[in-house]
C-alpha atoms as a PDB file:
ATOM      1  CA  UNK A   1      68.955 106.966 102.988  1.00  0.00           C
ATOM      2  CA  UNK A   2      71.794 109.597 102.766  1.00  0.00           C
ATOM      3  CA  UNK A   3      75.048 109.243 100.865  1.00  0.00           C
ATOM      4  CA  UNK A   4      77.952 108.907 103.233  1.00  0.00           C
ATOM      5  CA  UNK A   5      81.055 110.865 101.869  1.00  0.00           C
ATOM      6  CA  UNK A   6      84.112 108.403 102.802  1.00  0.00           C
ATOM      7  CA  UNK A   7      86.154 110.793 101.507  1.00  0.00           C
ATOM      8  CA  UNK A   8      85.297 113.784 103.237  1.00  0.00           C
ATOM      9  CA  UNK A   9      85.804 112.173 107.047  1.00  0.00           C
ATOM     10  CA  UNK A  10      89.199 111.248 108.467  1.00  0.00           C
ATOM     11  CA  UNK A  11      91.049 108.272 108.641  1.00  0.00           C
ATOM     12  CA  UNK A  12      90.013 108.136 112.833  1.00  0.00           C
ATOM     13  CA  UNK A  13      86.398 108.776 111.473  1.00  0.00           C
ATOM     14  CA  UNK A  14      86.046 106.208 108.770  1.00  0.00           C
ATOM     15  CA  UNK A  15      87.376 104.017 110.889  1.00  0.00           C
ATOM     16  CA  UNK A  16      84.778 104.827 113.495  1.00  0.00           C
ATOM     17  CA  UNK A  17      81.938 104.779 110.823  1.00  0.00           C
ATOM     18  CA  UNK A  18      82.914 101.292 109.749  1.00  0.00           C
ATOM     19  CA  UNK A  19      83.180 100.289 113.003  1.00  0.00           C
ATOM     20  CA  UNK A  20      79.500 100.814 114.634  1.00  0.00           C
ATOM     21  CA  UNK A  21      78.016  99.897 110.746  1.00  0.00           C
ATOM     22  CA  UNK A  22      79.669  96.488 109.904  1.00  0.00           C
ATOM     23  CA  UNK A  23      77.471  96.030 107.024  1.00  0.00           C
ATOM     24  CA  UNK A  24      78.542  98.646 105.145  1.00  0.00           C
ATOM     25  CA  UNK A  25      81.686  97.270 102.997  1.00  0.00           C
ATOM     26  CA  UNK A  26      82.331 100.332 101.037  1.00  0.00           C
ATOM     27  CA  UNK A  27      83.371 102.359 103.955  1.00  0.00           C
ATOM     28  CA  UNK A  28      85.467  99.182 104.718  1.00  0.00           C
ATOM     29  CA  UNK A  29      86.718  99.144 101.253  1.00  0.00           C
ATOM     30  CA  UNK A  30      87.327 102.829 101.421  1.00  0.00           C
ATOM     31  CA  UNK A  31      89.198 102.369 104.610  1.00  0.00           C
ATOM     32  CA  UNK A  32      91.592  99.512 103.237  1.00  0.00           C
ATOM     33  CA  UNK A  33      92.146 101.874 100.085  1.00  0.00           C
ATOM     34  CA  UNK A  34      93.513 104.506 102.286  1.00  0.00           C
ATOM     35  CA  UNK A  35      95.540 102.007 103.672  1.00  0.00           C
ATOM     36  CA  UNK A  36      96.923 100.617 100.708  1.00  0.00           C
ATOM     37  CA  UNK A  37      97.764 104.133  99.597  1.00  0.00           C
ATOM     38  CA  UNK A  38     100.086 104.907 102.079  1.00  0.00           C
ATOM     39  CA  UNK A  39     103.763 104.351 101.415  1.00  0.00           C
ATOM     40  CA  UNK A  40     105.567 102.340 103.772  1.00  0.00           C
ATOM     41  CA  UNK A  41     109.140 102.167 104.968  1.00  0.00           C
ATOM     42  CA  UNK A  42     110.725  99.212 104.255  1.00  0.00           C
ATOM     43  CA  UNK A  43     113.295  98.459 107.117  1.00  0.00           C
ATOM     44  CA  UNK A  44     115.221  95.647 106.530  1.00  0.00           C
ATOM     45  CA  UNK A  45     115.014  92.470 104.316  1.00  0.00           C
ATOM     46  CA  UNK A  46     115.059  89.095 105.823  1.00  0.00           C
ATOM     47  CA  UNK A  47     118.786  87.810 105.107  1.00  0.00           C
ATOM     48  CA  UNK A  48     120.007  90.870 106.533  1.00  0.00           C
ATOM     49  CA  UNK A  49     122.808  90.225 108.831  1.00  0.00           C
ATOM     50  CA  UNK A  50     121.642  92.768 110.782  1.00  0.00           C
ATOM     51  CA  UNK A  51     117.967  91.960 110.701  1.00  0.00           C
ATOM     52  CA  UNK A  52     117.628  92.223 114.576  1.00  0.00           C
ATOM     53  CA  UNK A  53     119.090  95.021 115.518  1.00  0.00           C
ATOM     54  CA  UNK A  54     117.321  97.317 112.497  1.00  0.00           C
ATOM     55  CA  UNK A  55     114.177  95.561 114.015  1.00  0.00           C
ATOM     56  CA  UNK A  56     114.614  96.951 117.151  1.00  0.00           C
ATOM     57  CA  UNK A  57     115.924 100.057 116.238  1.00  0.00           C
ATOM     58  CA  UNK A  58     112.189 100.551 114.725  1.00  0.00           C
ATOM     59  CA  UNK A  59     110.670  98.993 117.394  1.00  0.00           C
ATOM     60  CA  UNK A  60     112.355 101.330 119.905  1.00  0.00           C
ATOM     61  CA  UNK A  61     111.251 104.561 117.410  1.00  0.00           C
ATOM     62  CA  UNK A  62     107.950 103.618 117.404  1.00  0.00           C
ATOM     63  CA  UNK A  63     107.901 103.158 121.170  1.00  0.00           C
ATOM     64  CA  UNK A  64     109.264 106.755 121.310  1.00  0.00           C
ATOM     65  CA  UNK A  65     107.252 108.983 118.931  1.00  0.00           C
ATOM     66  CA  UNK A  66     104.074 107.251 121.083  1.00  0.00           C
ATOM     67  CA  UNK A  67     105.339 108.990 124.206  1.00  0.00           C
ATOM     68  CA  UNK A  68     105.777 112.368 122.289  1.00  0.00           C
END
């Protein structure tokens, strides 16, 4: 059986590999790594008196760089 380099595919293709080979928990691992890895924007805390509207803000950016 041949190595599989996680590291050399993309995030779409590890994904992809993980998904038609179940079994295989180190690409899964690998995949959750990446994830973890990532930084994240925080965009609002939950006593924020604006918590809605900063919620919906992102919501509505999101929705918008998907159309692009």
């Amino acid at each position: 059986m041949s190595e599989v380099n996680y590291e050399a595919m993309s995030d779409q293709e590890l994904r992809q590999h993980f998904l038609l080979h179940r079994e295989d928990k180190i690409a899964f691992r690998a995949y959750l790594d990446r994830l973890a890895d990532r930084k994240r924007e925080i965009i609002t805390t939950v006593d924020a008196p604006d918590f809605d509207e900063k919620i919906q803000a992102a919501v509505l950016r999101k929705v918008k760089a998907a159309k692009v």
